[in-house]
C-alpha atoms as a PDB file:
ATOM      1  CA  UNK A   1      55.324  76.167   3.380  1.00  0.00           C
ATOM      2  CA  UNK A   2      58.649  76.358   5.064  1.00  0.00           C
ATOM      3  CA  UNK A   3      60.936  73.015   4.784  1.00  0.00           C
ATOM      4  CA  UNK A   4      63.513  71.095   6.980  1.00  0.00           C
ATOM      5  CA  UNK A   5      66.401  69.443   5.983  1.00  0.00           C
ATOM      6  CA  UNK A   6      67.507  67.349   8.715  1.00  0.00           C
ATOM      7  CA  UNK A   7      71.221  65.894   8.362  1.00  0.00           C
ATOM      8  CA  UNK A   8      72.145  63.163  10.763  1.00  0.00           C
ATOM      9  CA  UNK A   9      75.800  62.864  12.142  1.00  0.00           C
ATOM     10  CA  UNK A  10      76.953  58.812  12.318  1.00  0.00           C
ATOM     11  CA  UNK A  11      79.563  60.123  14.397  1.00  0.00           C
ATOM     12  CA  UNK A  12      81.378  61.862  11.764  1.00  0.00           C
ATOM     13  CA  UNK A  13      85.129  62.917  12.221  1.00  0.00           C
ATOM     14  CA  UNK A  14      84.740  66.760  13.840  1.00  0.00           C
ATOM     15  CA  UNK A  15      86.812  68.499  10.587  1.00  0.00           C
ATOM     16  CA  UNK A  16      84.668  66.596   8.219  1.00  0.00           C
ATOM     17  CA  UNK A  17      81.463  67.604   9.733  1.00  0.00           C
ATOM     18  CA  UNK A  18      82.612  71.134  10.050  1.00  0.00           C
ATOM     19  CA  UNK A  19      83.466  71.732   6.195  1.00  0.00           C
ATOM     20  CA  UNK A  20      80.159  69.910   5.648  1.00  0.00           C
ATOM     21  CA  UNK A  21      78.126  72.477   8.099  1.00  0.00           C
ATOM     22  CA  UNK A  22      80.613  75.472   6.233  1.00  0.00           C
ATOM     23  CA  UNK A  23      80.154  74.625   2.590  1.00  0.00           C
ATOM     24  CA  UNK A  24      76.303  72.904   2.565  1.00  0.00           C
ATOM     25  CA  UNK A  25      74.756  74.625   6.017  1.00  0.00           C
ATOM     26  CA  UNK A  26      72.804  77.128   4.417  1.00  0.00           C
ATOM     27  CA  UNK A  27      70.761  73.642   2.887  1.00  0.00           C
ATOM     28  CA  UNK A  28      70.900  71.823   6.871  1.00  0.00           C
ATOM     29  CA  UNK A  29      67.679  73.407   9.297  1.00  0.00           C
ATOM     30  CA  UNK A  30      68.499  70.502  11.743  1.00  0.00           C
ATOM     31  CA  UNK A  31      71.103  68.174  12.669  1.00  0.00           C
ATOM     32  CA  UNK A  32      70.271  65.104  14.719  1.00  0.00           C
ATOM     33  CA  UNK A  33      73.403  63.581  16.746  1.00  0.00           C
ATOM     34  CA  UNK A  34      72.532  59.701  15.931  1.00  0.00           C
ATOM     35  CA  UNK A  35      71.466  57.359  18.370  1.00  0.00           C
ATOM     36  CA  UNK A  36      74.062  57.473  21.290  1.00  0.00           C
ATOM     37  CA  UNK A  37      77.120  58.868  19.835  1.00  0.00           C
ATOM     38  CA  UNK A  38      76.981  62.112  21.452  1.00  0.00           C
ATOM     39  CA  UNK A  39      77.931  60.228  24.817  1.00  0.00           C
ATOM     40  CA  UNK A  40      81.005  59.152  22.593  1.00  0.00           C
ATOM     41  CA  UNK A  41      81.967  62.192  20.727  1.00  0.00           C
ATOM     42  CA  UNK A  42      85.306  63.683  22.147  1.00  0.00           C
ATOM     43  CA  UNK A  43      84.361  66.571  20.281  1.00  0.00           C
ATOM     44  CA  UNK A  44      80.536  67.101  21.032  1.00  0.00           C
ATOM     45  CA  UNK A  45      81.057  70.746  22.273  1.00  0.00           C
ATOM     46  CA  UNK A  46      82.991  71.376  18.959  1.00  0.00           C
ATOM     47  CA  UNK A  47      80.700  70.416  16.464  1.00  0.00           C
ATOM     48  CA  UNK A  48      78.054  72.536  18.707  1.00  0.00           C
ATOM     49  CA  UNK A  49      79.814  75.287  18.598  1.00  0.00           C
ATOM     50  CA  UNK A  50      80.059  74.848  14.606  1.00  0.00           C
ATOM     51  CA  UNK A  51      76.320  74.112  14.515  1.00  0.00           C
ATOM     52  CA  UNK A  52      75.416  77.565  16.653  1.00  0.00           C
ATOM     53  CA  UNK A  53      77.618  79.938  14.741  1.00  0.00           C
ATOM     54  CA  UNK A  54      75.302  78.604  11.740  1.00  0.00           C
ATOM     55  CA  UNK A  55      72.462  79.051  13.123  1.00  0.00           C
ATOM     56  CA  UNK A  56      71.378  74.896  12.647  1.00  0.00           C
ATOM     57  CA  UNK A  57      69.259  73.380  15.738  1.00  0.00           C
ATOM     58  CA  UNK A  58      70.103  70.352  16.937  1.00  0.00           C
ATOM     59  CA  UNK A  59      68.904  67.400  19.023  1.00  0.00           C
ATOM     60  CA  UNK A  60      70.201  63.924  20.003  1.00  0.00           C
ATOM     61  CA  UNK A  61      68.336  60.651  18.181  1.00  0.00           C
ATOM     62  CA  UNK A  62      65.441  59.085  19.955  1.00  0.00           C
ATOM     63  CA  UNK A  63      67.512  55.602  20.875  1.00  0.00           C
ATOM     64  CA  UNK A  64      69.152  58.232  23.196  1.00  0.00           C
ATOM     65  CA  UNK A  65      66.013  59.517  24.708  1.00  0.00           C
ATOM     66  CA  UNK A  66      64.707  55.814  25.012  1.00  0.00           C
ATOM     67  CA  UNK A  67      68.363  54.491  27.143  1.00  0.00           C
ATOM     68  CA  UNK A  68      68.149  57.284  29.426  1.00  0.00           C
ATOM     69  CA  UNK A  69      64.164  56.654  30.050  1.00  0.00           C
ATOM     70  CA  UNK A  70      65.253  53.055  30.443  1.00  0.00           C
ATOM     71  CA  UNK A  71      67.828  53.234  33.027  1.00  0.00           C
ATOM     72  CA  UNK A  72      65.588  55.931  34.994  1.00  0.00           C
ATOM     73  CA  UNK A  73      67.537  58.727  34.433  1.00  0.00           C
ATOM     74  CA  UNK A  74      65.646  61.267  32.560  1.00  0.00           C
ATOM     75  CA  UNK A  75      66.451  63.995  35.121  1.00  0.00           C
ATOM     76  CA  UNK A  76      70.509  63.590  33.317  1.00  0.00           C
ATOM     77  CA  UNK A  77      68.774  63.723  30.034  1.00  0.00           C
ATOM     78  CA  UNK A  78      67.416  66.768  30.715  1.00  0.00           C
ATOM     79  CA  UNK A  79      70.588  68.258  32.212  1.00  0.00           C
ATOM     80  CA  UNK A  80      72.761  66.800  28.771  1.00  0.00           C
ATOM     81  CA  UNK A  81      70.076  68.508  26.935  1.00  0.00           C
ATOM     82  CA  UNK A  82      70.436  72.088  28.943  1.00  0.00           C
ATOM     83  CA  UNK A  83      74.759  71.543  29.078  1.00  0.00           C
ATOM     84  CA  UNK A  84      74.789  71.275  25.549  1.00  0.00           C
ATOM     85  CA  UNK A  85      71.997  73.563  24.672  1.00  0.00           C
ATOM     86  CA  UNK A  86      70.191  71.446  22.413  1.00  0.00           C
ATOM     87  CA  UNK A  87      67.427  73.292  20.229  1.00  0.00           C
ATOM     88  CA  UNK A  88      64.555  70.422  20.220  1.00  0.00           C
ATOM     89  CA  UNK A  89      64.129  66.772  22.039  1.00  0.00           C
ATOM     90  CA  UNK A  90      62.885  63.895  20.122  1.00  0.00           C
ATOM     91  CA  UNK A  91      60.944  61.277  22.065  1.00  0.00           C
ATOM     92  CA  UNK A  92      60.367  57.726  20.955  1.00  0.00           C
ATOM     93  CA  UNK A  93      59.163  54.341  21.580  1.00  0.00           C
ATOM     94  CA  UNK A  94      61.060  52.833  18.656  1.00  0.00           C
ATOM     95  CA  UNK A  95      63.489  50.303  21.006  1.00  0.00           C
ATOM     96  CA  UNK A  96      61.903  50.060  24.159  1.00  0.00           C
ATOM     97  CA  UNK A  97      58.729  48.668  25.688  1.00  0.00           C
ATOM     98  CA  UNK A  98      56.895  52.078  25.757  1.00  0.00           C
ATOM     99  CA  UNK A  99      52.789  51.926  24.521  1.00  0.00           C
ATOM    100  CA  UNK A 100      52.143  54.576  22.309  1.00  0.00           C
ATOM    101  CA  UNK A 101      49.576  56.302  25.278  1.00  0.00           C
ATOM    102  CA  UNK A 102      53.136  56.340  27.584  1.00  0.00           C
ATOM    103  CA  UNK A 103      55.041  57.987  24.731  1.00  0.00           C
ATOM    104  CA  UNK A 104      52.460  60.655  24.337  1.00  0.00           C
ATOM    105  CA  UNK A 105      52.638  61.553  27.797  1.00  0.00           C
ATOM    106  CA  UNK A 106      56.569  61.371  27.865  1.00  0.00           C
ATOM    107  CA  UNK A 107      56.050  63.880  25.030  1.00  0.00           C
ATOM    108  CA  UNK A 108      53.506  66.378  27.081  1.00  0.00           C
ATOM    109  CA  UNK A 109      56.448  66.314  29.664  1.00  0.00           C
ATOM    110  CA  UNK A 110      59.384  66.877  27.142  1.00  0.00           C
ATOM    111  CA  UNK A 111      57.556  69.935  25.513  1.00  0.00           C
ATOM    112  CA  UNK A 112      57.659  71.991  28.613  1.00  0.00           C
ATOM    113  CA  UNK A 113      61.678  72.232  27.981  1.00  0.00           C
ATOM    114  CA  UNK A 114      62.196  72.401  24.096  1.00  0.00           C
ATOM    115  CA  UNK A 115      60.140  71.288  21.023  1.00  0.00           C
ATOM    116  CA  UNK A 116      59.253  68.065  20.664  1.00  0.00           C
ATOM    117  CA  UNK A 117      59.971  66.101  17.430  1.00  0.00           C
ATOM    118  CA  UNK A 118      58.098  62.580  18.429  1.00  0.00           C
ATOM    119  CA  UNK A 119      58.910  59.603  16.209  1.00  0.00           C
ATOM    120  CA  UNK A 120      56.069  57.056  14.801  1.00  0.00           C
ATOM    121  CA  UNK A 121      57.277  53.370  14.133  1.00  0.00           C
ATOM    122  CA  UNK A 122      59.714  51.045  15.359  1.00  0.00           C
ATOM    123  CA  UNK A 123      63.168  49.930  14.462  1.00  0.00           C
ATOM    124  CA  UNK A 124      62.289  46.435  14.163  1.00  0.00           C
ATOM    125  CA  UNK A 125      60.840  45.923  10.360  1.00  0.00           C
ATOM    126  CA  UNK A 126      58.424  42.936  11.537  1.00  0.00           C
ATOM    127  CA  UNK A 127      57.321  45.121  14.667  1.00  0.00           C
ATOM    128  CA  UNK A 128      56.577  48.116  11.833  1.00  0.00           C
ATOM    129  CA  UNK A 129      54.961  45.991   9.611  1.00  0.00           C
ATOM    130  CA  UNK A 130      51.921  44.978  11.890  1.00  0.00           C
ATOM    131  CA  UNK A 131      51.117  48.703  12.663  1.00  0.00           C
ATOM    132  CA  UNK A 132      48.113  49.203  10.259  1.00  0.00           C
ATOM    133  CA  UNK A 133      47.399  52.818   8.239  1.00  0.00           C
ATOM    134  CA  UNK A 134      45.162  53.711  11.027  1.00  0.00           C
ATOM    135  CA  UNK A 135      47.289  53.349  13.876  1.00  0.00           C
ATOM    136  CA  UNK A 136      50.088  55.417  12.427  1.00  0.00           C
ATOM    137  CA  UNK A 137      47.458  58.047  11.556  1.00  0.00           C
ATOM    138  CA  UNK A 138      46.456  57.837  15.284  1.00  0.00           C
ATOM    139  CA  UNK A 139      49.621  57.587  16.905  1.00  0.00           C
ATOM    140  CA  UNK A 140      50.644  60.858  14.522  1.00  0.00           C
ATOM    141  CA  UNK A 141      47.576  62.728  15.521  1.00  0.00           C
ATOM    142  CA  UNK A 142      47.939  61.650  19.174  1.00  0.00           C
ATOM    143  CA  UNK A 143      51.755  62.748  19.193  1.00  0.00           C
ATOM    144  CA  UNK A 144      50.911  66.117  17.871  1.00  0.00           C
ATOM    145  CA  UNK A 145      47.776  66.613  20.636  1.00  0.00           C
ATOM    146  CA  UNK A 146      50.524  65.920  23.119  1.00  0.00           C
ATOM    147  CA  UNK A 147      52.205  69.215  22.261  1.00  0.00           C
ATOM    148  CA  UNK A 148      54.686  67.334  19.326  1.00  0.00           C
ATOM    149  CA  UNK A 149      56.048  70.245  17.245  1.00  0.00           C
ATOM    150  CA  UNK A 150      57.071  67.321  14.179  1.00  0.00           C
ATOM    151  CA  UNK A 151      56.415  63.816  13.746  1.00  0.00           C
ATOM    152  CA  UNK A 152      58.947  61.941  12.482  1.00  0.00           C
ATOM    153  CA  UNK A 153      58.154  58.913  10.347  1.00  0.00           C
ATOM    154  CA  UNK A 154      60.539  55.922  11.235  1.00  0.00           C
ATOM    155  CA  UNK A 155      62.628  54.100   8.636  1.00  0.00           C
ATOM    156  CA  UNK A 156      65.947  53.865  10.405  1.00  0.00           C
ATOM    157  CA  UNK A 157      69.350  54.686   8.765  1.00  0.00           C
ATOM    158  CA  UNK A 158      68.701  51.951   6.335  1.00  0.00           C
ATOM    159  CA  UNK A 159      65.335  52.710   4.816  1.00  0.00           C
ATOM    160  CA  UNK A 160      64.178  49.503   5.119  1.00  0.00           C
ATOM    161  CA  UNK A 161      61.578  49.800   8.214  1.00  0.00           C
ATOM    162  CA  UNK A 162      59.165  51.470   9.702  1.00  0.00           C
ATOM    163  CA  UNK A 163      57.028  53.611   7.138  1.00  0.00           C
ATOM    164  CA  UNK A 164      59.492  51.688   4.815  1.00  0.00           C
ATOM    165  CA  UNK A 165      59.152  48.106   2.964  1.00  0.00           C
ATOM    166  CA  UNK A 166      61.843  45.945   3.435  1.00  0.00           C
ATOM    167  CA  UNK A 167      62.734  46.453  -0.247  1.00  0.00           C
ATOM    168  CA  UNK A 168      63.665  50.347   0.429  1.00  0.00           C
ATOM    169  CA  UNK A 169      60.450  52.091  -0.843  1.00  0.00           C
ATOM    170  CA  UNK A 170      57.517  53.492   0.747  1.00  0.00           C
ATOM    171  CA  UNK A 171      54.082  51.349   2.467  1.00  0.00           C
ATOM    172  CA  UNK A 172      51.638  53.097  -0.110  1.00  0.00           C
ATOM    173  CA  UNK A 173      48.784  52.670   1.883  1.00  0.00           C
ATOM    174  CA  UNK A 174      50.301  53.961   4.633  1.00  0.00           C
ATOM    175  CA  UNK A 175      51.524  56.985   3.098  1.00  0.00           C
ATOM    176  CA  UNK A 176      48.023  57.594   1.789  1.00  0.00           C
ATOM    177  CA  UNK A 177      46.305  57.225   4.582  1.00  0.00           C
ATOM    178  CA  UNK A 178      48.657  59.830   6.619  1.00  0.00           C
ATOM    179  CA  UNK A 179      48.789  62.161   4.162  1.00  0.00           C
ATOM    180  CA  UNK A 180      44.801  62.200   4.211  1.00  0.00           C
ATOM    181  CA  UNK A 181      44.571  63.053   7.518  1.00  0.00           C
ATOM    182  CA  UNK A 182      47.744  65.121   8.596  1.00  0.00           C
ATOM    183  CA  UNK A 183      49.214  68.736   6.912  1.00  0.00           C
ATOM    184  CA  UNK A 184      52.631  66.941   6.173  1.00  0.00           C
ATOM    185  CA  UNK A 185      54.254  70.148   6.949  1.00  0.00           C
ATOM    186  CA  UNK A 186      53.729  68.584  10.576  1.00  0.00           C
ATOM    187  CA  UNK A 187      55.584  65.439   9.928  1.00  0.00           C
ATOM    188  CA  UNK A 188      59.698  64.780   9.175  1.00  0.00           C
ATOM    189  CA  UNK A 189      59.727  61.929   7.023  1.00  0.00           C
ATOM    190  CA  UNK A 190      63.266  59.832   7.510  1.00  0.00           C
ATOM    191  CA  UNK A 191      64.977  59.507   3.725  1.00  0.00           C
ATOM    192  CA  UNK A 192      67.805  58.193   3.960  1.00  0.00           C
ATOM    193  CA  UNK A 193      67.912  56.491   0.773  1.00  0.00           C
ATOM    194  CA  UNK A 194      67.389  58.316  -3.215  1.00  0.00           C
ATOM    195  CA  UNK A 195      64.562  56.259  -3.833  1.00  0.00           C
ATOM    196  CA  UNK A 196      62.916  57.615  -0.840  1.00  0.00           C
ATOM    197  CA  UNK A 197      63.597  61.115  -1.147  1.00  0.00           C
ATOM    198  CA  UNK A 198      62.774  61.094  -4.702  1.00  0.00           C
ATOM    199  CA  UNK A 199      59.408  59.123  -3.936  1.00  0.00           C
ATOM    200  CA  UNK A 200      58.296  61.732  -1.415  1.00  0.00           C
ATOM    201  CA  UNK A 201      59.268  64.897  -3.314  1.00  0.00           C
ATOM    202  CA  UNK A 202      57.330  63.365  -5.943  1.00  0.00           C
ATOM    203  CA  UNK A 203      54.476  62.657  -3.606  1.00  0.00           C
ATOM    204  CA  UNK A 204      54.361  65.625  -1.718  1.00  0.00           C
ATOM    205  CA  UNK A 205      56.343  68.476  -3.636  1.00  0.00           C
ATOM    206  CA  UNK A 206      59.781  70.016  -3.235  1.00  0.00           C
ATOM    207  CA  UNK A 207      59.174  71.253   0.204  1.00  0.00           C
ATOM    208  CA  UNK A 208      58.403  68.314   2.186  1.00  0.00           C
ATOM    209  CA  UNK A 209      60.336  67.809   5.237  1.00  0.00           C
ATOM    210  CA  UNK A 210      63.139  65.235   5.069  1.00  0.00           C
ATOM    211  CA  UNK A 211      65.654  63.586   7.694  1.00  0.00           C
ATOM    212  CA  UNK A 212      68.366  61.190   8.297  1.00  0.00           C
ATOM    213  CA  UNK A 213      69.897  62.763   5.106  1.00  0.00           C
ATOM    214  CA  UNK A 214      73.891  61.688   4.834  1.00  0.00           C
ATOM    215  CA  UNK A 215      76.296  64.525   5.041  1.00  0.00           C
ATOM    216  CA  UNK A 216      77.524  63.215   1.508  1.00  0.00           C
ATOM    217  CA  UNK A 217      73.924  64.068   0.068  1.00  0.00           C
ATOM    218  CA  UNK A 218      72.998  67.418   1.191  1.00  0.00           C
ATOM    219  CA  UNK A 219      73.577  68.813  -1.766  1.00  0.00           C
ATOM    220  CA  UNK A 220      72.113  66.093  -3.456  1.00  0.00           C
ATOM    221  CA  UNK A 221      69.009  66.409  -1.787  1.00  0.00           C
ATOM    222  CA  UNK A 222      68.729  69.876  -2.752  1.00  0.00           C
ATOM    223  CA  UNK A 223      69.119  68.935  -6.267  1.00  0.00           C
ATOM    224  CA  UNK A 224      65.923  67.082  -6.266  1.00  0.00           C
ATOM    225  CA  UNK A 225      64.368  69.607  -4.509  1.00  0.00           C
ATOM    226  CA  UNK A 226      65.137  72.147  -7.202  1.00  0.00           C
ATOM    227  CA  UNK A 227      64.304  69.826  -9.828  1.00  0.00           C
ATOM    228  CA  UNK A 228      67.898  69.646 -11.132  1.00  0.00           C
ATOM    229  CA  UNK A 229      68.657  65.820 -10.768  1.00  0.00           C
ATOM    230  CA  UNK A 230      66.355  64.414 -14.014  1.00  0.00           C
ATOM    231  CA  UNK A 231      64.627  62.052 -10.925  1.00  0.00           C
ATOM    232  CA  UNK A 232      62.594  65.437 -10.456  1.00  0.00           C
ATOM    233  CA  UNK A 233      62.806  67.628 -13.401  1.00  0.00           C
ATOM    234  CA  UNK A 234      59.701  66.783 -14.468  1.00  0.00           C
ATOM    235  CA  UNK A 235      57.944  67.803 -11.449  1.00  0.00           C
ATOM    236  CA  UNK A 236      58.703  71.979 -12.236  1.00  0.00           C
ATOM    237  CA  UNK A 237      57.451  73.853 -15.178  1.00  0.00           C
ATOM    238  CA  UNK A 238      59.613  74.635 -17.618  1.00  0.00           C
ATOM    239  CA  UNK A 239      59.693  78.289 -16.657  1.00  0.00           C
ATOM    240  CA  UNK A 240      60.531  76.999 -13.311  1.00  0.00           C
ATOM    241  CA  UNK A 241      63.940  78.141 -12.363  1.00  0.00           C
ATOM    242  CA  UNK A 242      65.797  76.796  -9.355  1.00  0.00           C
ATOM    243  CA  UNK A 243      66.830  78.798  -6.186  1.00  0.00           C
ATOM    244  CA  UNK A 244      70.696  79.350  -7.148  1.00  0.00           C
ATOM    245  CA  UNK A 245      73.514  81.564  -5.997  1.00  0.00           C
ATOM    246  CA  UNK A 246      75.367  83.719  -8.354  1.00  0.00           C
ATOM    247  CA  UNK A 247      78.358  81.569  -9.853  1.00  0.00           C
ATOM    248  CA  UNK A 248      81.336  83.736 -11.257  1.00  0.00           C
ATOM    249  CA  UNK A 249      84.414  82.039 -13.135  1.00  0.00           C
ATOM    250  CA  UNK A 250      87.085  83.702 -13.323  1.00  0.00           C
END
């Protein structure tokens, strides 16, 4: 199956992320504007412009979505998404009062102007912790009924919530159950953290989608999935050889 690589932008200084788009792009699919810094990004239309001459789509976080749908504005949403041209829009509940029957709708209505990518969980760890397997397989399966193109699995920049334990690593049992009942090439699971990235390449294989990855680990991320970080090396045969480019020394 194909993979994503989604790289989230803190609000990164516009010439670093530009080298970062020019040296690592070709291992970036999609780059997710966090949160609400896009409304404070002197140099939005810049890093665009980077992001379109390399061919990356990219969205603004969910928190984003959430303000706008808060202050009833969703009509200048929709225009920020069209001015800027983002690629996808990624609805969630993870902030605001919004039942997970609400979200789904907001997300039938979103997919008539770009993709969806729909977030499960919440940012709050205790709020996360109370949602049982079943209702993240339902909420998933619900999402992607709604006309979702990717569920992403909350765990914040931090790790630490949402399909995460408060120690950094993954709810087993919630993992399980998800993985039972959903192709995970439909979900974007948040890693921001090594342990998490290694735990679900390990889980799921080298081509599992994976977001909120750090501008300084790109590269590390595709290490693991080429099994040439010993965290995965073990996980490719040893005729296995990884996906390189030609190196010349002069």
């Amino acid at each position: 199956m194909s993979r994503t690589t989604m790289m989230i932008d803190p609000g990164l200084p516009t010439g670093l992320f530009t080298d970062v788009v020019a040296s690592h792009g070709e291992y970036v699919e999609l780059v997710k504007f966090g949160w609400g810094t896009a409304l404070v990004t002197r140099d939005l239309d810049r890093k665009i412009a980077v992001l379109r001459e390399a061919g990356i789509g990219f969205y603004f976080g969910g928190t984003l979505f959430e303000r706008y749908l808060w202050g009833g504005r969703l009509d200048d949403y929709l225009a920020l998404v069209e001015r800027t041209g983002a690629t996808h829009i990624e609805v969630s509940n993870g902030t605001i009062p919004l039942d997970q029957e609400a979200k789904a709708g907001y997300v039938r209505r979103m997919a008539a102007h770009r993709p969806v990518l729909s977030e499960v969980g919440y940012k709050d760890a205790e709020r996360s912790a109370l949602l049982t397997p079943a209702d993240w397989v339902g909420a998933i399966e619900q999402d992607l009924a709604a006309g979702a193109s990717l569920v992403i699995t909350e765990t914040r920049e931090s790790g630490r919530s949402g399909m995460a334990r408060p120690d950094g690593h993954l709810r087993d049992d919630v993992l399980a159950a998800v993985l039972a009942a959903v192709d995970p090439s439909r979900l974007l699971f948040e890693a921001p953290t090594k342990d998490l990235q290694v735990e679900l390449i390990r889980e799921i294989g080298p081509e599992v989608n994976l977001g909120n990855i750090a501008a300084a680990d790109v590269l590390g991320v595709e290490t693991l999935r080429q099994g040439l970080r010993g965290d995965t090396l073990l996980q490719f045969a040893p005729a296995d050889f990884p996906r390189s480019r030609t190196v010349s020394v002069a």
